[in-house]
Protein backbone atom coordinates (compact mmCIF):
# COMPACT_ATOMS: atom_id res chain seq x y z
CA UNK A 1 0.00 0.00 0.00
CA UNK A 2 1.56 3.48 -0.69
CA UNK A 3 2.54 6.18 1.91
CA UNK A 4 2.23 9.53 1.51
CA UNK A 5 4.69 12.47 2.69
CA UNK A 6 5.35 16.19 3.01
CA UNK A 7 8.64 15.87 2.29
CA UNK A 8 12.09 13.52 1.39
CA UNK A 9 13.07 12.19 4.67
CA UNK A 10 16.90 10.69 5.32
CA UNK A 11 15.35 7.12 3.76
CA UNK A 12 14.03 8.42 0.90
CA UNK A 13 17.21 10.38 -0.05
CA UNK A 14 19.33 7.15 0.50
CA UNK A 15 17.18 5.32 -1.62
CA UNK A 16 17.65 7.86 -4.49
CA UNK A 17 21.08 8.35 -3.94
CA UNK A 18 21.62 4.15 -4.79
CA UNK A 19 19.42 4.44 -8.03
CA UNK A 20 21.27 4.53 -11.45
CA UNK A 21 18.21 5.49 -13.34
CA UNK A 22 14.94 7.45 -12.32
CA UNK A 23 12.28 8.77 -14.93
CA UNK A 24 10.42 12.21 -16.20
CA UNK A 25 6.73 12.88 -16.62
CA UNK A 26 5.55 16.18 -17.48
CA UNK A 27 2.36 17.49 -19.93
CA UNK A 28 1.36 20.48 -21.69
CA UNK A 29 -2.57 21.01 -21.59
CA UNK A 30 -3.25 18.87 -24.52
CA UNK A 31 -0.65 17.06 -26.64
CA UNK A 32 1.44 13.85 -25.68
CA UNK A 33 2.10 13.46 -22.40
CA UNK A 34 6.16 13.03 -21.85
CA UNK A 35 7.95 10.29 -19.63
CA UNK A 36 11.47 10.17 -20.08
CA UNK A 37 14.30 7.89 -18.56
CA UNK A 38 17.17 9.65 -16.96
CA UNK A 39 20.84 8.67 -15.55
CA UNK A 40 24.04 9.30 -15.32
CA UNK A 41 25.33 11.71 -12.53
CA UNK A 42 22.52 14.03 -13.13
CA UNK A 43 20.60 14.80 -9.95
CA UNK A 44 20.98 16.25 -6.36
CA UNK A 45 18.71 16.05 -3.35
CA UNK A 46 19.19 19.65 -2.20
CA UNK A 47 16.87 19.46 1.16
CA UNK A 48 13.42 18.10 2.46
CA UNK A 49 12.26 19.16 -0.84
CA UNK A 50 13.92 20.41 -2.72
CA UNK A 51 15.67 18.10 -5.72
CA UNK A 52 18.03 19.71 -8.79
CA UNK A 53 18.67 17.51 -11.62
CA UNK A 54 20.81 18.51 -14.74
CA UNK A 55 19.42 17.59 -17.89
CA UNK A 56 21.66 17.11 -20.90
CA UNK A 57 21.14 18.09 -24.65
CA UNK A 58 19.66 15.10 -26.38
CA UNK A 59 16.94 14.47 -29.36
CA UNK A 60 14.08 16.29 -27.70
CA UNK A 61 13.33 18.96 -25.19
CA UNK A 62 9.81 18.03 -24.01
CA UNK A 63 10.38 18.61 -20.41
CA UNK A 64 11.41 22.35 -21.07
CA UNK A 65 8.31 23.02 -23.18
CA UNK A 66 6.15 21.29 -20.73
CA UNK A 67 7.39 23.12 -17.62
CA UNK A 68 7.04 26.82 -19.81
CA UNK A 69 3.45 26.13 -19.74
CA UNK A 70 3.07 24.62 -16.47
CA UNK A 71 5.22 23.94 -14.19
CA UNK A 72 4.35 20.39 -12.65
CA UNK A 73 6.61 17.57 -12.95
CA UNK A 74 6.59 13.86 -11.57
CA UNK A 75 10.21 12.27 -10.86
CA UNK A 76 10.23 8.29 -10.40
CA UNK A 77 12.68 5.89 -9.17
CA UNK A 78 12.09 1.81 -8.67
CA UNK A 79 14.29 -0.27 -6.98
CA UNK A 80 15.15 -2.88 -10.11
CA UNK A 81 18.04 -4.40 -7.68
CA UNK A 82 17.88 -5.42 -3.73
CA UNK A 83 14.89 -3.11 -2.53
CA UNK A 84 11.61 -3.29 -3.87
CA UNK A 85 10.17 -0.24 -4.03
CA UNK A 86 8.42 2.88 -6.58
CA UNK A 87 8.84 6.25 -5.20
CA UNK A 88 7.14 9.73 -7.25
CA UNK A 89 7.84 12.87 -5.96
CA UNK A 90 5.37 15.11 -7.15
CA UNK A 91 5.81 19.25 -7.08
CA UNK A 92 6.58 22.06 -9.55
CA UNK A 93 10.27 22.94 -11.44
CA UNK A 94 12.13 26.32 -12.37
CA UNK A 95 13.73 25.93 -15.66
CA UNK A 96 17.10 27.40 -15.68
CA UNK A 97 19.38 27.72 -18.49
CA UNK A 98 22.84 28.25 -19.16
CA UNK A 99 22.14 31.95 -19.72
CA UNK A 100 20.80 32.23 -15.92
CA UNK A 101 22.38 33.94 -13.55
CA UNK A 102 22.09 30.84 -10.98
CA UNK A 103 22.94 28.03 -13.34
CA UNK A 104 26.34 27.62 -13.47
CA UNK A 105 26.49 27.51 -9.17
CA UNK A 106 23.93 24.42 -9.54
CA UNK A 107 25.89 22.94 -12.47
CA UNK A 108 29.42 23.17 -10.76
CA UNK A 109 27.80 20.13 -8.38
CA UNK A 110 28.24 17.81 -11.39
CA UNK A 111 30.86 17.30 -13.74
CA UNK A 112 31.71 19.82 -16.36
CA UNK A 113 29.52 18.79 -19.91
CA UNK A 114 29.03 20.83 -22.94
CA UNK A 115 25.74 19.07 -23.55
CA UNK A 116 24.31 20.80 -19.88
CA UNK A 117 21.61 22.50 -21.88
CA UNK A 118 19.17 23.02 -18.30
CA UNK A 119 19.04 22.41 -14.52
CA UNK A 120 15.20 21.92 -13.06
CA UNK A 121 15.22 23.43 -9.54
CA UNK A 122 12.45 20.90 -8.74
CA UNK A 123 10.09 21.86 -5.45
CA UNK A 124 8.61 19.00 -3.61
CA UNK A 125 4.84 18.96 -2.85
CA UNK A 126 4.48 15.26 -2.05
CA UNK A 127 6.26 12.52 -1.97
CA UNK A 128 5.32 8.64 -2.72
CA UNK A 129 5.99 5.32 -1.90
CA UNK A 130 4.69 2.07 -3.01
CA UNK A 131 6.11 -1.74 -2.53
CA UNK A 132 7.52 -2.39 -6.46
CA UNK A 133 6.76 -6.17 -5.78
CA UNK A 134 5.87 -6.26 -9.71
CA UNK A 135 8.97 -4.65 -10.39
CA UNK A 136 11.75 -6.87 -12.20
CA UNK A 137 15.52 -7.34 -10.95
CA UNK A 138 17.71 -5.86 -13.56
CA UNK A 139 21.70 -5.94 -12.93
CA UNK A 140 23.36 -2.48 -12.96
CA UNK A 141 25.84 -3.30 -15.91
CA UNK A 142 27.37 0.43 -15.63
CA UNK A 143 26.84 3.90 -17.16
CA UNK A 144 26.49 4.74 -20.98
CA UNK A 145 29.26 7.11 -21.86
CA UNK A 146 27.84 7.52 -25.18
CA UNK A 147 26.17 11.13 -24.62
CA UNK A 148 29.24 12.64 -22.74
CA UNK A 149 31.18 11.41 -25.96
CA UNK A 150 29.03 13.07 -28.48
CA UNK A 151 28.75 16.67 -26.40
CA UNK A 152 32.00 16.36 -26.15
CA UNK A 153 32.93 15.50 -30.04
CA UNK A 154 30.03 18.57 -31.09
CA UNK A 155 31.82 20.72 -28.84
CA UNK A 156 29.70 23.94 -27.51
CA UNK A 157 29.48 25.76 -30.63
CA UNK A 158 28.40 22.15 -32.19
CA UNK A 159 25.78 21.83 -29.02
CA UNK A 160 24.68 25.33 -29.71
CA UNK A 161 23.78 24.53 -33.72
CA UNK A 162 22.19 21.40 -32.23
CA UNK A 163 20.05 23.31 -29.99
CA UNK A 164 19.00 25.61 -32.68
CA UNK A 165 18.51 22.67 -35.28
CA UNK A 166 17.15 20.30 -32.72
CA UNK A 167 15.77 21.71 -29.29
CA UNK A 168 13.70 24.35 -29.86
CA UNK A 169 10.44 23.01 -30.20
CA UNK A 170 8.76 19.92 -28.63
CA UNK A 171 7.35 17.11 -31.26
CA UNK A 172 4.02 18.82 -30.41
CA UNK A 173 5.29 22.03 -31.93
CA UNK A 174 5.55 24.03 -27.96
CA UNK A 175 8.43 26.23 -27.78
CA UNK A 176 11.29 25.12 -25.61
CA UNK A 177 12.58 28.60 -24.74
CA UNK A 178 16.28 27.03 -25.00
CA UNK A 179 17.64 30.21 -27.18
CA UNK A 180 15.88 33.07 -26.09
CA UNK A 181 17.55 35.53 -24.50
CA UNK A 182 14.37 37.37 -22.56
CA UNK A 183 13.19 34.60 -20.60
């Protein structure tokens, strides 16, 4: 049966901390909804709740265009090794980009990347627990480095034509917001 609470308590953060993967969802008013897997060393529990991940340039932007709309987000981790457990935390997110005055003190927490295209300054309304008894054991096998390799073969200027080519709109046409310069 799931639990309910105001905030990330010492348990919860551990349990994050020894996930390799956790996963997106955020929606626009109508359109696809978007659910996205994330990894690598991308995330930070900052306090009871408050959570910063880093997201890195890849083939869409849908969280970006989402949040500019509204600014609810679901993270999700599930214990796929020893512990069997789901945990959501539900809240809102602050976009910031690399143009922001506060992004790069919340990027120097993570490895330098050329792909860092935004960090979501997430604010935790409610947190969620449930067993994960249907969940399957998966092995950890290691990280991908195949991301890191291609930010850093682009470069920044590369990244930069990316963005422009690739990142400024989601697939249901909403602007991402990732060039502009007066937001």
């Amino acid at each position: 049966m799931g639990k309910q609470f105001d905030s990330i308590e010492e348990d919860h953060a551990n349990f994050i901390a020894q996930q390799h993967m956790f996963f997106v969802g955020t929606a626009a008013d109508t359109g696809r909804v978007n659910i996205s897997p994330k990894g690598m060393d991308s995330l930070r529990v900052m306090g009871p709740n408050r959570i910063v991940w880093r997201n890195l340039t890849g083939s869409g932007n849908e969280t970006a265009a989402h949040l500019a709309l509204h600014n609810r987000i679901t993270l999700m981790w599930c214990g796929f090794e020893k512990r069997p457990m789901i945990m959501r935390a539900y809240g809102t997110a602050r976009t910031l980009h690399p143009r922001d005055a506060e992004f790069a003190e919340l990027d120097a927490m993570f490895e330098p990347s050329p792909g860092a295209r935004q960090i979501y300054d997430v604010t935790v309304e409610m947190l969620q627990t449930s067993c994960g008894y249907a969940v399957p054991y998966f092995d950890h096998a290691g990280p991908r480095d195949t991301l890191e390799k291609w930010a850093d073969t682009k470069g920044p200027e590369g990244v930069a034509t990316y963005w422009a080519d690739r990142n400024q709109t989601s697939i249901d046409g909403l602007p991402t917001h990732i060039l502009d310069t007066n937001t």
